[in-house]
Structures are given as structure tokens and as C-alpha cells.
N, C-alpha and C. Protein backbone atom coordinates (compact mmCIF):
# COMPACT_ATOMS: atom_id res chain seq x y z
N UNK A 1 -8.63 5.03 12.95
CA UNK A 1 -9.83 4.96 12.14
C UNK A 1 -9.44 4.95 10.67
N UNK A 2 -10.18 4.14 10.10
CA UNK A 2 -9.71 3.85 8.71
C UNK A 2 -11.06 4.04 7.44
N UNK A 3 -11.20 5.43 6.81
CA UNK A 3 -11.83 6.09 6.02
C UNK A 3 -11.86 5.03 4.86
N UNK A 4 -12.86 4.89 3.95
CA UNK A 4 -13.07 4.66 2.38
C UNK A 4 -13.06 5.85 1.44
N UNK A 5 -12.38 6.12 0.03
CA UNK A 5 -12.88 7.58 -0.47
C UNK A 5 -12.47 6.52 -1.82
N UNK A 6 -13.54 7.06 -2.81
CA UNK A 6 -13.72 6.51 -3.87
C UNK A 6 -13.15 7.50 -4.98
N UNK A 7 -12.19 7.07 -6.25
CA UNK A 7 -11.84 8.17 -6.93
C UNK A 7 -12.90 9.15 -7.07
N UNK A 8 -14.22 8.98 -7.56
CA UNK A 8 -15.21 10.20 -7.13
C UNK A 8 -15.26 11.01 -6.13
N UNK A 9 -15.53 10.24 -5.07
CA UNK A 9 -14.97 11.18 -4.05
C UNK A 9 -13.73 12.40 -3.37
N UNK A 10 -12.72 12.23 -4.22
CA UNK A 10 -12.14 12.77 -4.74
C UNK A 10 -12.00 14.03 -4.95
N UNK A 11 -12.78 14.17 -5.71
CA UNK A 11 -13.84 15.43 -6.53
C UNK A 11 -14.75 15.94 -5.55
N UNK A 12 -15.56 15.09 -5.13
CA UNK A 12 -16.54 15.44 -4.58
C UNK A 12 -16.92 15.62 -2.86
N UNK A 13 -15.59 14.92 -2.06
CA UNK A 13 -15.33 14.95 -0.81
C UNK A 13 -13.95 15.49 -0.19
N UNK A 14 -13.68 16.07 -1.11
CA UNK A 14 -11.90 16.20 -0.74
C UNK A 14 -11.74 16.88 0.42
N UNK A 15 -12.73 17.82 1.08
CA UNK A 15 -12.78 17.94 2.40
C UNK A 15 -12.82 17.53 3.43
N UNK A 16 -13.77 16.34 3.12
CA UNK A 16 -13.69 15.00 4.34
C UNK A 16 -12.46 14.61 4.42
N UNK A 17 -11.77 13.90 3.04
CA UNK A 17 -10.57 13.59 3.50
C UNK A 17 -9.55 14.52 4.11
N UNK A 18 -9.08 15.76 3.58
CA UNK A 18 -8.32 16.34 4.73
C UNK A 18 -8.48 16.20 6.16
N UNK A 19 -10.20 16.44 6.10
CA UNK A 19 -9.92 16.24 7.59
C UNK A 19 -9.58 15.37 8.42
N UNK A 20 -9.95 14.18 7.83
CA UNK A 20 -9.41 12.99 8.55
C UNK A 20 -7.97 12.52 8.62
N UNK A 21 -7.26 13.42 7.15
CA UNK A 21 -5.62 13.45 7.18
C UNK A 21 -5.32 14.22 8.63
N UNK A 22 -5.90 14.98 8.63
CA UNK A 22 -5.63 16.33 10.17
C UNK A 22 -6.03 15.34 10.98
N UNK A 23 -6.68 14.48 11.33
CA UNK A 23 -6.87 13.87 12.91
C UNK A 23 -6.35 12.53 13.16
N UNK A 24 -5.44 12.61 12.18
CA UNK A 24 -4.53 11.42 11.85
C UNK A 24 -5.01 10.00 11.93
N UNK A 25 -6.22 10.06 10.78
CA UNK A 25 -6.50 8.68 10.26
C UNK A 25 -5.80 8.32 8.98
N UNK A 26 -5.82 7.32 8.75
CA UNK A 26 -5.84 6.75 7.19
C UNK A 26 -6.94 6.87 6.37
N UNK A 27 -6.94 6.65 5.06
CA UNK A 27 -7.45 6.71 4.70
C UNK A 27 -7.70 5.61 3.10
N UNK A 28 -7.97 4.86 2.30
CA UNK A 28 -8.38 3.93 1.43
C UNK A 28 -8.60 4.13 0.27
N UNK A 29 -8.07 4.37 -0.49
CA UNK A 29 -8.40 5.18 -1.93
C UNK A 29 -8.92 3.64 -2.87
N UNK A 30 -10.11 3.85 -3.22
CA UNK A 30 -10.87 2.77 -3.77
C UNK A 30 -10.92 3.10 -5.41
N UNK A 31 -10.89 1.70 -6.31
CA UNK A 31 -11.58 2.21 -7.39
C UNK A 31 -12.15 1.23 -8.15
N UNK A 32 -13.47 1.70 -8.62
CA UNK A 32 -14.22 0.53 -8.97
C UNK A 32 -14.70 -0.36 -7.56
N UNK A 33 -14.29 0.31 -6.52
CA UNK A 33 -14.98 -0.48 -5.62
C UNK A 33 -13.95 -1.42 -4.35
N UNK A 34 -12.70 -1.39 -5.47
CA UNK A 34 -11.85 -2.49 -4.70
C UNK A 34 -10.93 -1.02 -4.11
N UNK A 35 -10.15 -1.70 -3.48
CA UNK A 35 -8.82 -0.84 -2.89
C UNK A 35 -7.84 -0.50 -3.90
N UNK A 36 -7.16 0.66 -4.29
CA UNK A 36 -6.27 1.21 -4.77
C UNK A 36 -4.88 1.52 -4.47
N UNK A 37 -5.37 2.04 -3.12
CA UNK A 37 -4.36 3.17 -2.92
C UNK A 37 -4.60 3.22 -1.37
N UNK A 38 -3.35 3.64 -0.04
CA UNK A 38 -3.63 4.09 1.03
C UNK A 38 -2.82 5.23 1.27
N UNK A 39 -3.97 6.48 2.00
CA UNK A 39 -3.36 7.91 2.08
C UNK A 39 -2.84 7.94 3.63
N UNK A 40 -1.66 7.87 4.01
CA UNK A 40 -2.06 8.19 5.11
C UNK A 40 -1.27 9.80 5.70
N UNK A 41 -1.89 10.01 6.88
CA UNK A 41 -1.31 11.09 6.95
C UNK A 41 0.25 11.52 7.60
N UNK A 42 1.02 11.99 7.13
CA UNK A 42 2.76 12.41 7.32
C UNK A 42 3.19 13.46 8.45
N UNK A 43 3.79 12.82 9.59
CA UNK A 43 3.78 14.01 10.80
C UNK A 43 5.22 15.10 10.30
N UNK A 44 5.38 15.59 10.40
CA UNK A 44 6.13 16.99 10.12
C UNK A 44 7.45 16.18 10.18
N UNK A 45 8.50 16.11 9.19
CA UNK A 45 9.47 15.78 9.23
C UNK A 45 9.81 14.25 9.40
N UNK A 46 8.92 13.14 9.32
CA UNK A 46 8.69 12.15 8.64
C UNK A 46 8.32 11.83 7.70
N UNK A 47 8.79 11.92 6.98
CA UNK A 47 8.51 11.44 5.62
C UNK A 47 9.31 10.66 5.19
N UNK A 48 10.64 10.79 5.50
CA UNK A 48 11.66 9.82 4.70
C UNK A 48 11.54 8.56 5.60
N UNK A 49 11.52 8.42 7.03
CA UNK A 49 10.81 7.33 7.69
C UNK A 49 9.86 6.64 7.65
N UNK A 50 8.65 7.84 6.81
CA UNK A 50 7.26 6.84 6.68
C UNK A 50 7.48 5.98 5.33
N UNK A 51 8.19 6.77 4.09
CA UNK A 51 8.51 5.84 2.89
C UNK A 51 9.16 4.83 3.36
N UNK A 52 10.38 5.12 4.54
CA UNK A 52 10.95 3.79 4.36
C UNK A 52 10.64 2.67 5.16
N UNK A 53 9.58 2.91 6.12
CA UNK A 53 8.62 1.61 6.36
C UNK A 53 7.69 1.29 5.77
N UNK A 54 7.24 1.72 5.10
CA UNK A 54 6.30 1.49 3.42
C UNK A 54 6.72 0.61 2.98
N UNK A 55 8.20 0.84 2.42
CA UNK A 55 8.60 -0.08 1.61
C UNK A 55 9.32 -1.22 1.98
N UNK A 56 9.74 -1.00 3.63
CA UNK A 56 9.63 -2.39 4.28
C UNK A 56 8.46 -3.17 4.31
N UNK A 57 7.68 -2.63 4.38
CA UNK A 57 6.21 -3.74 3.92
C UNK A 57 6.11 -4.15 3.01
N UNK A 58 6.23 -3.10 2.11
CA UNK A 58 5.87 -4.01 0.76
C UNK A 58 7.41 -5.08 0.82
N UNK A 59 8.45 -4.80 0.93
CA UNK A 59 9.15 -5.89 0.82
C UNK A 59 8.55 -7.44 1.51
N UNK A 60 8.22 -7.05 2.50
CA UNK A 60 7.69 -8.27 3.71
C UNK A 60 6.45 -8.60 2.95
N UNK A 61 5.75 -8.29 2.03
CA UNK A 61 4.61 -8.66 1.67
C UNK A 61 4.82 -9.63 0.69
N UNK A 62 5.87 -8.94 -0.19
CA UNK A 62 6.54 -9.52 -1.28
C UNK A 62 7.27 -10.95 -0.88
N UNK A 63 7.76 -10.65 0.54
CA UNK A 63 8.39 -12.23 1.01
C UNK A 63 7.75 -13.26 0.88
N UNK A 64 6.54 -12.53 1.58
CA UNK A 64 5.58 -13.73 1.99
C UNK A 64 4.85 -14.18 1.14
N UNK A 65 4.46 -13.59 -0.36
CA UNK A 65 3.85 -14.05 -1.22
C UNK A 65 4.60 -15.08 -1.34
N UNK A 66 6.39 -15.12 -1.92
CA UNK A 66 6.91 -16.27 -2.32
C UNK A 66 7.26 -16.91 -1.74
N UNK A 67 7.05 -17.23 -0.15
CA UNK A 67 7.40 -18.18 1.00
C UNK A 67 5.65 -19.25 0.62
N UNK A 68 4.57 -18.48 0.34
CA UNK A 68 3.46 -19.21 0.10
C UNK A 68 3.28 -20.11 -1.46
N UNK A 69 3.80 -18.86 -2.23
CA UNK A 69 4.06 -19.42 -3.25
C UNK A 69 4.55 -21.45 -3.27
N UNK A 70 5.84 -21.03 -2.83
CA UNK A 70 6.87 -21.39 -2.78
C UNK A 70 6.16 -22.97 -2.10
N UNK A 71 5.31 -22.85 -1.43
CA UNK A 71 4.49 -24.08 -0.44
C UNK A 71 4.01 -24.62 -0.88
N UNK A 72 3.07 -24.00 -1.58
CA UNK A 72 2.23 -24.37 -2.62
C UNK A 72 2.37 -25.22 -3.93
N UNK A 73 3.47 -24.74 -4.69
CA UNK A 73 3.96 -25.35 -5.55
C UNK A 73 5.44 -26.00 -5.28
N UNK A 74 6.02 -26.03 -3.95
CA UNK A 74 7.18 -26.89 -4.08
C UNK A 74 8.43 -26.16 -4.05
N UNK A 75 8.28 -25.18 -5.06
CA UNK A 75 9.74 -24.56 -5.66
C UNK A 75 9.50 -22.83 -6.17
N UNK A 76 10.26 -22.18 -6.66
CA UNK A 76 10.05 -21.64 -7.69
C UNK A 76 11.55 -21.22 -8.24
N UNK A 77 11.33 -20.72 -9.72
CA UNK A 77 12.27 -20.46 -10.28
C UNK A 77 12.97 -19.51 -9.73
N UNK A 78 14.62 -19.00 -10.52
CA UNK A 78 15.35 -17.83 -10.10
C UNK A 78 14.87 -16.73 -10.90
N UNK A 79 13.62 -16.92 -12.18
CA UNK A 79 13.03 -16.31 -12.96
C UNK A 79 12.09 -15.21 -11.92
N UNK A 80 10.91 -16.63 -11.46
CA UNK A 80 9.81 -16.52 -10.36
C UNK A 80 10.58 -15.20 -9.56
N UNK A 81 10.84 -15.57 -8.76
CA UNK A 81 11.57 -14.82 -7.70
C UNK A 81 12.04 -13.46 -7.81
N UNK A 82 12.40 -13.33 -9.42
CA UNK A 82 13.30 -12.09 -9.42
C UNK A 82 11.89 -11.30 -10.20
N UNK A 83 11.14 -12.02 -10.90
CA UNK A 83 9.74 -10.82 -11.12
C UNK A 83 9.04 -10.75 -9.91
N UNK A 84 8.78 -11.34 -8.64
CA UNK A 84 8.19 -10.41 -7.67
C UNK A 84 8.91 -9.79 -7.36
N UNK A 85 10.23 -10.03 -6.59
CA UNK A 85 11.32 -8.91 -6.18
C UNK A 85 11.06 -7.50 -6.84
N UNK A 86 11.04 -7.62 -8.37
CA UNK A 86 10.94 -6.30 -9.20
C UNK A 86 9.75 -5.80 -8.51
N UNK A 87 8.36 -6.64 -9.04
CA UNK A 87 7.48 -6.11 -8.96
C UNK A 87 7.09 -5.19 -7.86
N UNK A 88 7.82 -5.83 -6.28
CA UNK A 88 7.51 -5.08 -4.99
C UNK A 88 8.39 -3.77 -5.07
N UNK A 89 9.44 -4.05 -5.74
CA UNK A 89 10.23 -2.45 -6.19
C UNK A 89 9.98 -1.13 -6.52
N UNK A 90 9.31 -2.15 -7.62
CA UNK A 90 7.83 -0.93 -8.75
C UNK A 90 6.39 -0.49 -7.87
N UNK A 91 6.74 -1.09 -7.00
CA UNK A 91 5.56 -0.30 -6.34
C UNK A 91 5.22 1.00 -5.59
């Protein structure tokens, strides 16, 4: 199950969200309406596993932007390439 909580909510629901961290949903951190942020919840002694499939995604996300990119326009630079690389880094 996959929760919405709005930075207001925040403030104003932070109970809901625990609980739904405790029954092991996710959860959507919105702002302004759009998506922000995803909370999800960490089983005891995963953590260094859950970061590091995190950031296998974002790598794989990052691929696939410039595999589309890349379709789209033909080519891209060694410029192109190395600011998404960063960018999925910085994330």
C-alpha cells in the first residue's frame, strides 16, 4: 500500500505516517502537490541493502533516461552523459 503525505502533513499527520512505516507500507512525500520524496520503511539491519538498491535504481533510471534520450535525438555528447551520470549520483 502506497500512502500520500504532504509536507503539511508532516506537521500535522506524523502519526499516520508512522503507522503505516510499522505495517510496512511506503509512503510519498509530496510537495506542492507533485512527488518529492519516498519514505519507505527499513527492516532491522537493512539498511545498507535498502540504500544500495536505491541507488541501483536510480542508476537504472538514469540509464534509461539516456538510452531514450539518446533515441530521440540520435546521439549524445560525452558532456550529456557525464551530467546525468553526476546528477543520478547527487541524488
Amino acid at each position: 500500500m502506497m500512502n500520500f503525505y504532504s509536507v503539511r502533513d508532516l506537521r500535522t499527520k506524523s502519526q499516520n505516517l508512522w503507522s503505516d512505516l510499522e505495517s510496512g507500507n511506503n509512503a510519498v512525500l509530496t510537495n506542492n502537490g507533485k512527488p518529492s520524496g519516498l519514505i519507505l520503511p527499513v527492516p532491522e539491519g537493512a539498511l545498507d541493502d535498502l540504500i544500495r538498491a536505491v541507488r541501483q535504481a536510480q542508476a537504472m533510471i538514469a540509464f534509461n533516461n539516456m538510452r531514450r534520450t539518446a533515441a530521440e535525438n540520435g546521439y549524445m555528447t560525452d558532456d550529456e552523459i557525464n551530467a546525468i551520470v553526476d546528477e543520478a549520483r547527487n541524488s
